[in-house]
C-alpha atoms as a PDB file:
ATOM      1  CA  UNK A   1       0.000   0.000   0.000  1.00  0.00           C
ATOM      2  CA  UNK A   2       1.272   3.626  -0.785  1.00  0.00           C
ATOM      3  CA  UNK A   3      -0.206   6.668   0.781  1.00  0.00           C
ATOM      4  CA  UNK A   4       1.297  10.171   0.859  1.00  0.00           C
ATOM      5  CA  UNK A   5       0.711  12.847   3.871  1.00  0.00           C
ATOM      6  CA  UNK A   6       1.569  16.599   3.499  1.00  0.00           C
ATOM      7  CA  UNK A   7       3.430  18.816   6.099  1.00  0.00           C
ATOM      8  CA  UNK A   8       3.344  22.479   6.344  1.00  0.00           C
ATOM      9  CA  UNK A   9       6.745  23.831   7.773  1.00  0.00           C
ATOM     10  CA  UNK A  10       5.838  27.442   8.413  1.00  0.00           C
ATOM     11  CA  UNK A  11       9.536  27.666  10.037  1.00  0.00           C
ATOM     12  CA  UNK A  12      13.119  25.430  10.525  1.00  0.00           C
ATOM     13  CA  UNK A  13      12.681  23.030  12.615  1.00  0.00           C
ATOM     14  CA  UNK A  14      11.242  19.716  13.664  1.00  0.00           C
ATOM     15  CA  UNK A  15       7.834  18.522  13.071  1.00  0.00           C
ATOM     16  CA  UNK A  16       6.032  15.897  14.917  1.00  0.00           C
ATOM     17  CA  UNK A  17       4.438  13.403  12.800  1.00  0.00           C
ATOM     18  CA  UNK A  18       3.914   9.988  13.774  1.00  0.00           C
ATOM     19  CA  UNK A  19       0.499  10.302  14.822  1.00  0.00           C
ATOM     20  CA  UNK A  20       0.027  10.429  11.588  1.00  0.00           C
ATOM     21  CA  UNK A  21       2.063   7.627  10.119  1.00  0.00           C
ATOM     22  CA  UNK A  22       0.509   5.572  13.136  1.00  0.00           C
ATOM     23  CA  UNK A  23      -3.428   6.397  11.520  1.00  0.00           C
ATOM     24  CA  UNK A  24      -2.287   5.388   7.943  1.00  0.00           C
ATOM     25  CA  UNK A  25      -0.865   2.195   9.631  1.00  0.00           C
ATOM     26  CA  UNK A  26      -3.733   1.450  11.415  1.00  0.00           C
ATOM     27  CA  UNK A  27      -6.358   1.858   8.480  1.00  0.00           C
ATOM     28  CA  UNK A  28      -4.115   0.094   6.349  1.00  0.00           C
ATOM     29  CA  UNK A  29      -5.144  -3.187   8.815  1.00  0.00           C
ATOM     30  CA  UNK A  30      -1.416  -4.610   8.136  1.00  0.00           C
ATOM     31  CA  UNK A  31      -0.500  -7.180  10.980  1.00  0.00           C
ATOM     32  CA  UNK A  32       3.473  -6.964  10.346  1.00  0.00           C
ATOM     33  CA  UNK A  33       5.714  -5.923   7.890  1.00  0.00           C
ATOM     34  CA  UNK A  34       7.841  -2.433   6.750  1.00  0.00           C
ATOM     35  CA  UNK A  35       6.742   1.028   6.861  1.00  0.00           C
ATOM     36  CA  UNK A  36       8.688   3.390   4.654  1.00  0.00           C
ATOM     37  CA  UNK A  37       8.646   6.752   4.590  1.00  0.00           C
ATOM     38  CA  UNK A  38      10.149   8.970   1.971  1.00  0.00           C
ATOM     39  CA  UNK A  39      10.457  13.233   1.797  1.00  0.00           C
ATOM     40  CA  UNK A  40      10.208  14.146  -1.690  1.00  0.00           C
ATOM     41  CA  UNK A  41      12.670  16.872  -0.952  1.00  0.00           C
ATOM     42  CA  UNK A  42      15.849  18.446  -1.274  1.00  0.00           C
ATOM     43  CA  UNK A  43      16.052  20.630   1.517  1.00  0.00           C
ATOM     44  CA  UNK A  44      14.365  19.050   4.449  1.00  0.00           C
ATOM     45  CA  UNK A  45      14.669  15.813   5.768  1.00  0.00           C
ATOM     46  CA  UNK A  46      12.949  12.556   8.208  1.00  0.00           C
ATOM     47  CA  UNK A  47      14.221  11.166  11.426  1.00  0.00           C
ATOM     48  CA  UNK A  48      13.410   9.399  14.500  1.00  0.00           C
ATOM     49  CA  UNK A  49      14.350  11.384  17.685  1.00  0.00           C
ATOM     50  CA  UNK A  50      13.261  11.985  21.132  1.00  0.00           C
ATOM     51  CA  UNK A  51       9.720  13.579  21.494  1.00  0.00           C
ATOM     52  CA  UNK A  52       9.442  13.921  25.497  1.00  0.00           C
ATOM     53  CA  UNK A  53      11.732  16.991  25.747  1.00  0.00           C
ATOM     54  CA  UNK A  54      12.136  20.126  23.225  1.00  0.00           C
ATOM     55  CA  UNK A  55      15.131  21.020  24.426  1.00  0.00           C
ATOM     56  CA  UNK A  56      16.776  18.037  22.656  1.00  0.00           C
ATOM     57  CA  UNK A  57      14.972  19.455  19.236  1.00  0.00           C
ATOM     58  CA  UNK A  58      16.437  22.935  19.824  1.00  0.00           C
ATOM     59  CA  UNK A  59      20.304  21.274  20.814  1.00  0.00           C
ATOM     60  CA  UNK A  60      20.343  19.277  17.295  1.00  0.00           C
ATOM     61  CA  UNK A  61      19.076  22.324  15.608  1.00  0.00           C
ATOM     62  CA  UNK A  62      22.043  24.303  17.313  1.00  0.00           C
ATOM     63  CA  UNK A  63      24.445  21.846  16.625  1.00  0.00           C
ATOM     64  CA  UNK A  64      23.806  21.604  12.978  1.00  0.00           C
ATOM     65  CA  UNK A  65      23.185  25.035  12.513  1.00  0.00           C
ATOM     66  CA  UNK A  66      26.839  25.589  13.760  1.00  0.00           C
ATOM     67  CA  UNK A  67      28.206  22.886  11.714  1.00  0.00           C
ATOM     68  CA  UNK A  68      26.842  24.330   8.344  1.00  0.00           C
ATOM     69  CA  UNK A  69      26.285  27.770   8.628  1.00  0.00           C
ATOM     70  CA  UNK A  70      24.720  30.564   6.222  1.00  0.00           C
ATOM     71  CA  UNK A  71      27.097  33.034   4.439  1.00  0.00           C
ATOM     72  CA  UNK A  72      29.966  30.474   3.883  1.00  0.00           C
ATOM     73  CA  UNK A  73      31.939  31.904   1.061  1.00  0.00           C
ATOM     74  CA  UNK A  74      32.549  28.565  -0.493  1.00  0.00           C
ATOM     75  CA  UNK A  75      29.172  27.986  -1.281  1.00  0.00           C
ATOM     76  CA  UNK A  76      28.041  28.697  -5.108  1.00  0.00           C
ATOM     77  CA  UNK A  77      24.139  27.824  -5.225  1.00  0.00           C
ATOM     78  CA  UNK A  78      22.897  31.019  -3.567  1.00  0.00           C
ATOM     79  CA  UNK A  79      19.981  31.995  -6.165  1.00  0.00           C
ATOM     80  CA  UNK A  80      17.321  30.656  -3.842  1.00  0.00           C
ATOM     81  CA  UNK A  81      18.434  32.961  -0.826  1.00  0.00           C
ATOM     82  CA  UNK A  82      21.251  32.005   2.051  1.00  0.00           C
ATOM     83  CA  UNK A  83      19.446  29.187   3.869  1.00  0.00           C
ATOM     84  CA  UNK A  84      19.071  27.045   0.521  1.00  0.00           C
ATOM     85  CA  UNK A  85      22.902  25.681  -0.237  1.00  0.00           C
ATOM     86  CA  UNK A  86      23.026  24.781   3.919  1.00  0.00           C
ATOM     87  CA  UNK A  87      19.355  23.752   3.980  1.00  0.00           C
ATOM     88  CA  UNK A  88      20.847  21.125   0.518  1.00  0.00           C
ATOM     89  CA  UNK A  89      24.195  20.164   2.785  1.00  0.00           C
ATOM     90  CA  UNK A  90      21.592  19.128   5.908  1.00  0.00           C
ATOM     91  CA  UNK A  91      19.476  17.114   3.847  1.00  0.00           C
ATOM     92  CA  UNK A  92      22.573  15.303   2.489  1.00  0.00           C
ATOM     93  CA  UNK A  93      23.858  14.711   5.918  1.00  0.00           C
ATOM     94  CA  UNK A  94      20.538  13.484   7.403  1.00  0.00           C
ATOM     95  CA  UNK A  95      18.129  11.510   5.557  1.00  0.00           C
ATOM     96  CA  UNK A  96      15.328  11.900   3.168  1.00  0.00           C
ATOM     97  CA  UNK A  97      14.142   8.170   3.710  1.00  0.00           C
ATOM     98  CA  UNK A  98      13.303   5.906   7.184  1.00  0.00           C
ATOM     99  CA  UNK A  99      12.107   2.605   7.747  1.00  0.00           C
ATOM    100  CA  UNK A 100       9.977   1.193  10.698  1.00  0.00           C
ATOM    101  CA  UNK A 101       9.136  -2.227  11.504  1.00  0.00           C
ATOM    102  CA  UNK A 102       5.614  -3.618  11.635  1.00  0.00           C
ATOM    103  CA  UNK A 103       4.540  -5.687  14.767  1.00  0.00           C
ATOM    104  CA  UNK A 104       1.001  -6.777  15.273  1.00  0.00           C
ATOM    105  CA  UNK A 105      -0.760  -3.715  13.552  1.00  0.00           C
ATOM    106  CA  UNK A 106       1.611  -0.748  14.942  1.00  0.00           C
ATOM    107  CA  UNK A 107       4.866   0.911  14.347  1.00  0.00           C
ATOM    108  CA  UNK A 108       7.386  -0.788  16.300  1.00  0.00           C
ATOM    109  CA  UNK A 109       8.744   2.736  17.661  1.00  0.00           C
ATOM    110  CA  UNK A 110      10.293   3.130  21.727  1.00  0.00           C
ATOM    111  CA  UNK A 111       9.026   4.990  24.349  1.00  0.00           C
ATOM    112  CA  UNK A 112      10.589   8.480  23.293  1.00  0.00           C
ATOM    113  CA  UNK A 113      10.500   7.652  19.672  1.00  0.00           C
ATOM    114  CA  UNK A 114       9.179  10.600  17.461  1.00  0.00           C
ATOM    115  CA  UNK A 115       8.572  10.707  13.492  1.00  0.00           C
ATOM    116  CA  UNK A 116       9.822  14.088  12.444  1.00  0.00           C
ATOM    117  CA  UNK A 117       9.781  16.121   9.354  1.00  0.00           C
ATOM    118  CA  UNK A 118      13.300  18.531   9.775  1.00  0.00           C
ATOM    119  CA  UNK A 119      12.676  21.668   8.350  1.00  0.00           C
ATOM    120  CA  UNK A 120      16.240  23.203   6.989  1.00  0.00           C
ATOM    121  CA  UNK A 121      14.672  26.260   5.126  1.00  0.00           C
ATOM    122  CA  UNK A 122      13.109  29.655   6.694  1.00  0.00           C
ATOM    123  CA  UNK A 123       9.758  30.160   4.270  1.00  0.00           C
ATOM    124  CA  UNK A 124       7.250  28.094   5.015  1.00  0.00           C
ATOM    125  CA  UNK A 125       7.104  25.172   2.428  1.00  0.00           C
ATOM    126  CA  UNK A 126       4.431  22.688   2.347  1.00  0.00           C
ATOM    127  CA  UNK A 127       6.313  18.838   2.302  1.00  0.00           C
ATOM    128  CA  UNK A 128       5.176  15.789   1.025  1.00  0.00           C
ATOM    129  CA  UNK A 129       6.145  12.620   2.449  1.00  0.00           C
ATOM    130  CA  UNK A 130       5.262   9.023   0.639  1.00  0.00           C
ATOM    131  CA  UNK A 131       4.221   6.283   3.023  1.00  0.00           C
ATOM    132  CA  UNK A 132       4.952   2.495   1.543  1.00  0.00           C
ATOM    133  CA  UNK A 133       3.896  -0.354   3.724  1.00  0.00           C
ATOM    134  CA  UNK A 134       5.015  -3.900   2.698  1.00  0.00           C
ATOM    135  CA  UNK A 135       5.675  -7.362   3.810  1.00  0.00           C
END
């Protein structure tokens, strides 16, 4: 089965989305299996973090912010404004693709396990993220 969800990012950042993933899973009626999930993006990207505290959100945004900053003069893309070549270099080193296991009807996530959608640019950009679920 193949669904797709859409995600407004009004802002960088991460966005809380497993909820939603979880409903797709659930009226899909699969028992077990893979759920894939793919961002049809360039300059945003998917993980898995921690969703009980935001200050762990705000430390990774820090952290990468810091390791690819805006205004670096080696950077030659700039026609799409200064948060577009770093917003490109965070998608690279994150990921635009995840995979969850399947057990008895749910995604087989922890505790503190959160879906997110990691907004790298500053305008507000609406996302679209392709769901697969398989054997």
């Amino acid at each position: 089965m193949i669904d797709r969800i859409s995600i407004c990012a009004d802002r960088p950042g991460l966005f809380e989305f497993t909820e939603r993933v979880a409903a797709v899973v659930a009226h899909a009626e699969a028992s077990s299996g893979l759920c894939t999930l793919f961002l049809q993006h360039t300059s945003a990207s998917l993980l898995i973090q921690e969703n009980a505290d935001a200050s762990a959100h705000e430390d990774l945004e820090n952290w990468l912010n810091r390791l690819v900053p805006e205004g670096d003069p080696l950077y030659q893309h700039t026609l799409e404004g200064p948060d577009d070549m770093p917003a490109h270099i965070k998608a690279a080193l994150t990921a635009t693709s995840l995979s969850i296991p399947m057990i008895e009807g749910r995604l087989a996530l922890g505790t503190w396990q959160g879906i997110y959608l990691w907004e790298h640019r500053r305008r507000p950009s609406p996302r679209t993220v392709v769901i697969h679920l398989g054997p």
